[in-house]
N, C-alpha and C. Protein backbone atom coordinates (compact mmCIF):
# COMPACT_ATOMS: atom_id res chain seq x y z
N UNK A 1 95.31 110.82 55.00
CA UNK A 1 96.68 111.20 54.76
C UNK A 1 96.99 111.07 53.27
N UNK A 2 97.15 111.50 52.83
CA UNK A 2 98.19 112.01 51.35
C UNK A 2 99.52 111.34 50.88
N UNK A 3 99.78 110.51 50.32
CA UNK A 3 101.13 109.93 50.49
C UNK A 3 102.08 110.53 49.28
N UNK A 4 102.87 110.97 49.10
CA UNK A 4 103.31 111.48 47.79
C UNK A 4 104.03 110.00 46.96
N UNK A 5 103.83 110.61 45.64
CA UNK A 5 103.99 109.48 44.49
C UNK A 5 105.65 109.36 44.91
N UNK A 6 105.93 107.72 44.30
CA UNK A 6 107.25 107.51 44.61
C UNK A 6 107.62 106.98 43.38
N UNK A 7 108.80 107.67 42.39
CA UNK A 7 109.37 107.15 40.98
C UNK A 7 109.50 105.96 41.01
N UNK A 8 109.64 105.13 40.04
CA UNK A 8 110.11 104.04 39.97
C UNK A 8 111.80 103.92 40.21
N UNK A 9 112.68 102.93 40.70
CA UNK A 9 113.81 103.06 40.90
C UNK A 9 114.51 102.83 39.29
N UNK A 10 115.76 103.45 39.26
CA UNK A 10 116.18 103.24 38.15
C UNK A 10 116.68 101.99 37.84
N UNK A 11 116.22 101.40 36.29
CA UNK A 11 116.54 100.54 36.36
C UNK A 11 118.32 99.46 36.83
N UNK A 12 118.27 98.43 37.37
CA UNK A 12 119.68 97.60 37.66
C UNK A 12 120.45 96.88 36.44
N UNK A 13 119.28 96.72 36.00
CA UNK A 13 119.97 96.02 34.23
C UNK A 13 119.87 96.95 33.02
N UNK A 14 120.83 96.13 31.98
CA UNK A 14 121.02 96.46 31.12
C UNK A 14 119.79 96.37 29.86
N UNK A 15 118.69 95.31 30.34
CA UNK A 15 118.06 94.74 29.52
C UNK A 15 116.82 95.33 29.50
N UNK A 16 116.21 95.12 28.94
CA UNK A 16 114.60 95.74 28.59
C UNK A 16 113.90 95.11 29.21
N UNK A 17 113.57 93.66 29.14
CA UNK A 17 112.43 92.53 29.78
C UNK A 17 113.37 91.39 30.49
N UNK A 18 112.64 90.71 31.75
CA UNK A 18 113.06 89.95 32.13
C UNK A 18 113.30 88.64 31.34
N UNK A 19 112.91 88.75 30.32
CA UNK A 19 112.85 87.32 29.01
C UNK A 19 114.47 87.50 28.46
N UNK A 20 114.72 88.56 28.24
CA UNK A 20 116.00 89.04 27.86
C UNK A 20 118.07 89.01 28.54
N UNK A 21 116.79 89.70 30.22
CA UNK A 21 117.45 89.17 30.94
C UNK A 21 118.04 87.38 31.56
N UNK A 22 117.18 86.76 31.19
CA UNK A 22 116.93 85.55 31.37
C UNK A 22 117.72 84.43 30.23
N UNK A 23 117.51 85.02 29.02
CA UNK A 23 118.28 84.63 27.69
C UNK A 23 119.49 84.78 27.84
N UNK A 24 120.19 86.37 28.12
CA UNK A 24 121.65 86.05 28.48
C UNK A 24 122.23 85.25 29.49
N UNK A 25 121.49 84.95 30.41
CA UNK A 25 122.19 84.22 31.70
C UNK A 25 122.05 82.70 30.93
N UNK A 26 121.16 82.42 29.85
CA UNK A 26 121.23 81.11 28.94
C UNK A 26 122.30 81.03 28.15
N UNK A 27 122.36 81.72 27.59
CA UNK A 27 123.39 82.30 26.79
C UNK A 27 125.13 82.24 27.11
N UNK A 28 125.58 82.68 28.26
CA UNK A 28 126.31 82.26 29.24
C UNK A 28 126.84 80.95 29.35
N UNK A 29 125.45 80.27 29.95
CA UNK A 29 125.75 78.88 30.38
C UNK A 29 126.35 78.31 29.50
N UNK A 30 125.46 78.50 27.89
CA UNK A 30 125.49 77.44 26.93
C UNK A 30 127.18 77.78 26.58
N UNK A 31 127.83 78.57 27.04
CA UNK A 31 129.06 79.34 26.36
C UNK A 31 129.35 80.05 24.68
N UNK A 32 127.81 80.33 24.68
CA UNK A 32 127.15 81.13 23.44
C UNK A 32 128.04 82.96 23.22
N UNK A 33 129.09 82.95 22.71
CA UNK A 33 129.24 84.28 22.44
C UNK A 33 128.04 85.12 22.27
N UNK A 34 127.94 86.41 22.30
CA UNK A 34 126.87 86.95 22.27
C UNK A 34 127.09 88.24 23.02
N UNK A 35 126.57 89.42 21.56
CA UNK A 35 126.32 90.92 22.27
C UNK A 35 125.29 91.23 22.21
N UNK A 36 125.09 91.79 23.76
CA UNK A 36 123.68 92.66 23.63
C UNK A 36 123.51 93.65 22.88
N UNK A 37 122.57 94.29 21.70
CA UNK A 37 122.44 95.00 21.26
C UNK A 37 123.58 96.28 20.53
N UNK A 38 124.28 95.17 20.26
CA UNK A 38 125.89 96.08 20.15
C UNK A 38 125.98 96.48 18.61
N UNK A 39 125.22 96.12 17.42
CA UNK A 39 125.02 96.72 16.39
C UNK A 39 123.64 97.34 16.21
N UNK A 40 124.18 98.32 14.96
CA UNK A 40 122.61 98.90 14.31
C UNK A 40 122.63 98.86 12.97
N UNK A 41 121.37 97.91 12.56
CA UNK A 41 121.63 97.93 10.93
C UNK A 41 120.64 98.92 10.23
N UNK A 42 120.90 99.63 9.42
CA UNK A 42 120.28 100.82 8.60
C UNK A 42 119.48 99.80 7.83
N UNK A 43 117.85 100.68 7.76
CA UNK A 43 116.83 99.86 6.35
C UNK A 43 116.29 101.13 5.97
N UNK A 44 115.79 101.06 5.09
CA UNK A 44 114.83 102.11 4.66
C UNK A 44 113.08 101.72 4.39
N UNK A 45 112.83 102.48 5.12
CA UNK A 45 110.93 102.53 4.86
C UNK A 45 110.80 103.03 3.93
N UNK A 46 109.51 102.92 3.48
CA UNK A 46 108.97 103.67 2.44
C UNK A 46 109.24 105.30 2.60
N UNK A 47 108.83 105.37 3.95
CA UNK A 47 109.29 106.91 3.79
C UNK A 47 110.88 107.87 4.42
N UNK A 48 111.42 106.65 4.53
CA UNK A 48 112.48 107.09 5.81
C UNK A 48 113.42 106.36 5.88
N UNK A 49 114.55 107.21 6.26
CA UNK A 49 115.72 105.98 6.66
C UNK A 49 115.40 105.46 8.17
N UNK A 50 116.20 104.14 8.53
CA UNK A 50 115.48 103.27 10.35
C UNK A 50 116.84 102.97 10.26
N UNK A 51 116.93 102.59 11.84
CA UNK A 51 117.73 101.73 12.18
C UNK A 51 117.01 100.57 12.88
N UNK A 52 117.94 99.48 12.58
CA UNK A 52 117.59 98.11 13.82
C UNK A 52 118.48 98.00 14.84
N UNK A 53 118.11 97.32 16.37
CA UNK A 53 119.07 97.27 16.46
C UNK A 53 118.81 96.12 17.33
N UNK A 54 119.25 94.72 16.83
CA UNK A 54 118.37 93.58 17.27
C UNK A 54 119.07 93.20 18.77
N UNK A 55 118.46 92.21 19.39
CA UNK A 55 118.78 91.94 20.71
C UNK A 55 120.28 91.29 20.85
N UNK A 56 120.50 90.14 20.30
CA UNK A 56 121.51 89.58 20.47
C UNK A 56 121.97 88.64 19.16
N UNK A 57 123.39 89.33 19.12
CA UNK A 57 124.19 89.08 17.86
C UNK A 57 125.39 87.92 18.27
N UNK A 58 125.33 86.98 17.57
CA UNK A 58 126.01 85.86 17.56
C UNK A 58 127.00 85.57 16.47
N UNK A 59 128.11 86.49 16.97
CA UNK A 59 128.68 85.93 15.59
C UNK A 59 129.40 84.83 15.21
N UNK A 60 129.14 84.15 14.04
CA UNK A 60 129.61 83.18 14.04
C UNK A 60 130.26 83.20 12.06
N UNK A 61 131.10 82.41 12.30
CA UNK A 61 132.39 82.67 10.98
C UNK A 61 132.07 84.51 10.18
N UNK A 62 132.20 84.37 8.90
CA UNK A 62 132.01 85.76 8.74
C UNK A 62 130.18 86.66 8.74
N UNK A 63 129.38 86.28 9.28
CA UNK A 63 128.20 87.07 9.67
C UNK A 63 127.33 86.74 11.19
N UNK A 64 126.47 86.42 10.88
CA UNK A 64 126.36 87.22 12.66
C UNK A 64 124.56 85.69 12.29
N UNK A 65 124.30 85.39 13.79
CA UNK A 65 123.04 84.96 13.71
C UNK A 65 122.35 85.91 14.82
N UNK A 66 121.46 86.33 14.71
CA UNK A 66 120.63 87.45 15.07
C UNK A 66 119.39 86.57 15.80
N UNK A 67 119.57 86.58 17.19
CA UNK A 67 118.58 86.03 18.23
C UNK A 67 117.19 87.33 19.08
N UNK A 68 116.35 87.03 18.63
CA UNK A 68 115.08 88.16 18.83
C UNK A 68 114.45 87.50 19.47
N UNK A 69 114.66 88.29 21.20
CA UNK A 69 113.70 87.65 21.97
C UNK A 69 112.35 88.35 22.06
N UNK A 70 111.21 87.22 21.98
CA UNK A 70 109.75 88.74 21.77
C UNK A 70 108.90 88.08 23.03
N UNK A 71 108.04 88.99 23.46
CA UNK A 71 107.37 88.22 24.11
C UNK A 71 105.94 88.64 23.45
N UNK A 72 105.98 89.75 23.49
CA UNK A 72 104.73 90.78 21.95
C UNK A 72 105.50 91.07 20.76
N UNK A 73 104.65 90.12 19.81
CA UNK A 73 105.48 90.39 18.28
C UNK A 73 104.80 91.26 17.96
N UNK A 74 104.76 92.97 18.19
CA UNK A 74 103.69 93.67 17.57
C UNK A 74 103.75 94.04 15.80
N UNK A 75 102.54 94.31 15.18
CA UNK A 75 102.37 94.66 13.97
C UNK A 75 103.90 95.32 13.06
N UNK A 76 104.29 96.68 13.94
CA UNK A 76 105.20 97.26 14.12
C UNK A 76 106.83 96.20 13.70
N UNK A 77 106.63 95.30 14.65
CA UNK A 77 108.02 94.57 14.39
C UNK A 77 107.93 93.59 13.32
N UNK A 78 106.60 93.67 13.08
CA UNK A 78 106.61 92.49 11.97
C UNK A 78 106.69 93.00 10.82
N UNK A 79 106.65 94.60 10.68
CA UNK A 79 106.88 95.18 9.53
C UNK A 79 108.36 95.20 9.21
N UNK A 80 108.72 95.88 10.12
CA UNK A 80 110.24 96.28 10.15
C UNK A 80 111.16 94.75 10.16
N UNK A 81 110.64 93.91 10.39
CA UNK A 81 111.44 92.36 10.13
C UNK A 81 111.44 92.33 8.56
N UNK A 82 110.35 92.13 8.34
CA UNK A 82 110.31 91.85 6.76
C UNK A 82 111.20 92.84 5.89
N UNK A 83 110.85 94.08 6.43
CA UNK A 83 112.23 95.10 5.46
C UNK A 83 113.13 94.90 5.92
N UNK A 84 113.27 94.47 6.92
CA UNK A 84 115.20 94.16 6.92
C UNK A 84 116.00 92.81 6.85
N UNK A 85 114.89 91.97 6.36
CA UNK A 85 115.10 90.71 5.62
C UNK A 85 115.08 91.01 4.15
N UNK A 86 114.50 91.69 3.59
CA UNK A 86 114.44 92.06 2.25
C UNK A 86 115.45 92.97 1.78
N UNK A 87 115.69 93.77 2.54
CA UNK A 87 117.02 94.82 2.33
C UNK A 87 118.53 94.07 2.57
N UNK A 88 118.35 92.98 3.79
CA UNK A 88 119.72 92.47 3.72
C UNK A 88 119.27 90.74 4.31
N UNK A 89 119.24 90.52 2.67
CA UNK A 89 119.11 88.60 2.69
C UNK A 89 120.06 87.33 3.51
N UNK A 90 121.15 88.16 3.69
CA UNK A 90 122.20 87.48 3.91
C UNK A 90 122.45 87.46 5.09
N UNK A 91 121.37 87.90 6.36
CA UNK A 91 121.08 87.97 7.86
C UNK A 91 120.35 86.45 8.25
N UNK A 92 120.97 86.05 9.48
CA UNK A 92 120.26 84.65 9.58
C UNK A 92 119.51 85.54 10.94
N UNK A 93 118.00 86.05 11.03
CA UNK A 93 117.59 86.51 12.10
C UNK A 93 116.38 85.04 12.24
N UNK A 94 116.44 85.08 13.80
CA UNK A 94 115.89 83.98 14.28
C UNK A 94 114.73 84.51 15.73
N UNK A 95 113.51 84.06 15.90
CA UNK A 95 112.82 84.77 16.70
C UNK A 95 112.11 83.49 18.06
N UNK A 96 113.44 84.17 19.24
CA UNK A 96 112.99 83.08 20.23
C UNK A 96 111.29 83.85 21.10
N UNK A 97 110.67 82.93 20.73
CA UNK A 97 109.09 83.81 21.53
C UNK A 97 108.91 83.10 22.79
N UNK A 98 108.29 83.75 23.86
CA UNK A 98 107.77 83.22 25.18
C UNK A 98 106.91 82.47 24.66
N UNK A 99 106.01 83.35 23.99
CA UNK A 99 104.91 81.76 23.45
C UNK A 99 104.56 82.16 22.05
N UNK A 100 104.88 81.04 21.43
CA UNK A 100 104.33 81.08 19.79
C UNK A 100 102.99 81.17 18.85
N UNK A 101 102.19 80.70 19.93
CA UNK A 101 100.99 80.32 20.21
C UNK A 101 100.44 81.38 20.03
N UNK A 102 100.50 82.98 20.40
CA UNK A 102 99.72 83.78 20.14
C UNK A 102 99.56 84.48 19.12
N UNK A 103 98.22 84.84 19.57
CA UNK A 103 97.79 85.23 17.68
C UNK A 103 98.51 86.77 17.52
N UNK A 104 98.43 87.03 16.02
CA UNK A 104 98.98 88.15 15.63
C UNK A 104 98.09 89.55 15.95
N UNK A 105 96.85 89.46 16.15
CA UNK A 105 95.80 90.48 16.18
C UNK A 105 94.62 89.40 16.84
N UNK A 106 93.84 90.49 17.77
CA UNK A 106 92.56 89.64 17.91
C UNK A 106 92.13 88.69 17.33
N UNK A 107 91.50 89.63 16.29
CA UNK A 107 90.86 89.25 14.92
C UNK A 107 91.26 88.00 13.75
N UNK A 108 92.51 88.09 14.60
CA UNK A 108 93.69 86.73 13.09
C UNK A 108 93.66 85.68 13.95
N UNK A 109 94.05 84.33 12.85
CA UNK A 109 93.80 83.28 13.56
C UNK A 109 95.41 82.83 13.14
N UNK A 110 96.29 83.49 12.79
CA UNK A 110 97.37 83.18 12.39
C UNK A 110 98.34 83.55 14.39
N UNK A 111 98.79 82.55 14.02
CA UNK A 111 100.42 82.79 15.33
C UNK A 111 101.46 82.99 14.81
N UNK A 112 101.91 83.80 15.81
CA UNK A 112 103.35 84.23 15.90
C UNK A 112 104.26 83.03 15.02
N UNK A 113 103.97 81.62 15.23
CA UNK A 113 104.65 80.95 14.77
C UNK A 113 104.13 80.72 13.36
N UNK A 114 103.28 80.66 12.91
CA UNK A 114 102.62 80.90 11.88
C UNK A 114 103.24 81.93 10.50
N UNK A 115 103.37 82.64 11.33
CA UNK A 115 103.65 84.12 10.66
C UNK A 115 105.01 83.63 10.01
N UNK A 116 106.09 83.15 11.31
CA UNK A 116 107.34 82.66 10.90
C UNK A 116 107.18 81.77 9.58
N UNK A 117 106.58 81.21 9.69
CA UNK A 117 106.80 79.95 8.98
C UNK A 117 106.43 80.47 7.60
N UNK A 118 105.50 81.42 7.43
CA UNK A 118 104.72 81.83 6.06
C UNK A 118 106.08 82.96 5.75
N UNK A 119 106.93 83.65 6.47
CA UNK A 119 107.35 84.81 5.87
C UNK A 119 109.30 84.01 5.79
N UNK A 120 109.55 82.82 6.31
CA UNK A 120 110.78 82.43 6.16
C UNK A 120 111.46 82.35 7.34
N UNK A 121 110.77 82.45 8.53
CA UNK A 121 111.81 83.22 9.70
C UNK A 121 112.04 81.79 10.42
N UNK A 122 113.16 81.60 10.73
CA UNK A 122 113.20 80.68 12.14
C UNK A 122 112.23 81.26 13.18
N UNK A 123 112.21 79.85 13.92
CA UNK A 123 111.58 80.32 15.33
C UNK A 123 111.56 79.91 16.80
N UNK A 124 111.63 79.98 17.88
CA UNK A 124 111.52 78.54 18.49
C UNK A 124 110.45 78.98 19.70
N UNK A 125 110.21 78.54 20.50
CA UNK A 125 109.04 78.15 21.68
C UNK A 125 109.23 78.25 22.62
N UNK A 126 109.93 79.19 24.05
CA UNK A 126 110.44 78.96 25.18
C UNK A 126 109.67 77.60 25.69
N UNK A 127 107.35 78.49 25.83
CA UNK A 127 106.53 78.07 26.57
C UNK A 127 106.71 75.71 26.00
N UNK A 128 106.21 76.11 24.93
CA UNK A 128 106.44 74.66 24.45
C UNK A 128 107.43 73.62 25.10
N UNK A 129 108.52 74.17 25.19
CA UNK A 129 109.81 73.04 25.11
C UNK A 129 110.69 73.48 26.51
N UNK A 130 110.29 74.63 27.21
CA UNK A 130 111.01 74.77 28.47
C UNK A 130 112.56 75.15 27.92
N UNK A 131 112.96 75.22 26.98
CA UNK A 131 113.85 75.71 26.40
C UNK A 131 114.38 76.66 25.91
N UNK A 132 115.49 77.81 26.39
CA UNK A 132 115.65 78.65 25.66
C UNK A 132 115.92 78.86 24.11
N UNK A 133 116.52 78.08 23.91
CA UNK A 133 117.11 77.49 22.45
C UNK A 133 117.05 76.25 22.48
N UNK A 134 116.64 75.62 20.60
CA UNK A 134 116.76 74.35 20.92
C UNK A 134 118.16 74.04 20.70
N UNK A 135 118.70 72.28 20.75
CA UNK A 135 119.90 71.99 20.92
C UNK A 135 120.59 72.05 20.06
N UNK A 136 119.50 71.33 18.77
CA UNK A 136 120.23 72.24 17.26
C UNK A 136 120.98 73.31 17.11
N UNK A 137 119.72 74.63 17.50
CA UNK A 137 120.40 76.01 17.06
C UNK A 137 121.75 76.25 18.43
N UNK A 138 122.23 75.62 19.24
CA UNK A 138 123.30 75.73 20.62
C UNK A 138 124.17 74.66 19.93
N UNK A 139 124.08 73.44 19.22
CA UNK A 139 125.13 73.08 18.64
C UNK A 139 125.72 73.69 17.83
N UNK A 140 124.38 74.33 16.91
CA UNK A 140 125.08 74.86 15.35
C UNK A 140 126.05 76.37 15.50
N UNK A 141 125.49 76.77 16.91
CA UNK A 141 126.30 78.13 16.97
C UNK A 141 127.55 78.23 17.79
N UNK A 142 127.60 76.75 18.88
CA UNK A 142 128.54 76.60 19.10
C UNK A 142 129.86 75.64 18.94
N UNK A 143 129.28 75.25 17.75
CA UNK A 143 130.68 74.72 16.63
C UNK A 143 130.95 75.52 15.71
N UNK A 144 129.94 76.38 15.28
CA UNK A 144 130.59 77.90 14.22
C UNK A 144 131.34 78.71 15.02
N UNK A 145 130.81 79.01 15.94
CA UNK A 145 132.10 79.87 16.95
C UNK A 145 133.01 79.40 17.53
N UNK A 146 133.25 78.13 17.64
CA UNK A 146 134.64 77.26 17.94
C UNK A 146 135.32 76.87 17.03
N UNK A 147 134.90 76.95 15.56
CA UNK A 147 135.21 77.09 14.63
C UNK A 147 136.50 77.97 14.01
N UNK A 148 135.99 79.31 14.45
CA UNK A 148 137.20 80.22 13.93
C UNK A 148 138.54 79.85 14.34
């Protein structure tokens, strides 16, 4: 018998990955203001104008802390991080990873967390610490936003 192919259902969420999904319902709890993907910041490549348009924006007094959930930091995003840290300095982007631990390429012996640490970036560890955020970065964002 022959069964015909069946689409995938369309997706129920708003979110891309269940890591994401999972972050806002953290996010929530912690009583973390926070938009999904609700800005786009313009950079320019070498050859082109881009947009970003990061996961979740926190704003807090007058700019925003920028929460990037990854679970694959590919080559790709690690380019486009660095130009849009270089194009606009005055972004606090921060990169929560499932696991930090993994390497950047086969071949490299450098990690995700690694990478952070050499290029300036915050970072934090879901796998490590069972934590979505640590308590630091949930205090610091939620006394800047209770703040205003």
């Amino acid at each position: 018998m022959i069964s015909k192919k069946t689409w995938p259902a369309k997706p129920t969420s708003k979110f891309k990955s269940k890591l994401e999904e999972e972050f806002d319902v953290f996010l929530k709890q912690k009583k973390i203001k926070a938009d999904y993907e609700s800005i786009k910041i313009s950079y320019l490549k070498p050859s082109k104008a881009s947009k970003y348009t990061p996961d979740f924006i926190c704003p807090v007094e007058d700019v925003y802390i920028i929460l990037e959930t990854k679970g694959q930091f590919l080559t790709s995003d690690r380019k486009k991080h660095l130009i849009v840290k270089e194009q606009h300095p005055q972004l606090d982007i921060r990169f929560v990873f499932s696991n930090s631990k993994t390497k950047i390429g086969k071949k490299s012996s450098t990690s995700y967390a690694k990478w952070c640490e050499l290029k300036g970036f915050k970072y934090h560890c879901i796998q490590s610490t069972k934590k979505f955020l640590p308590d630091e970065w949930v205090n610091e964002i939620v006394s800047k936003q209770n703040a205003k």
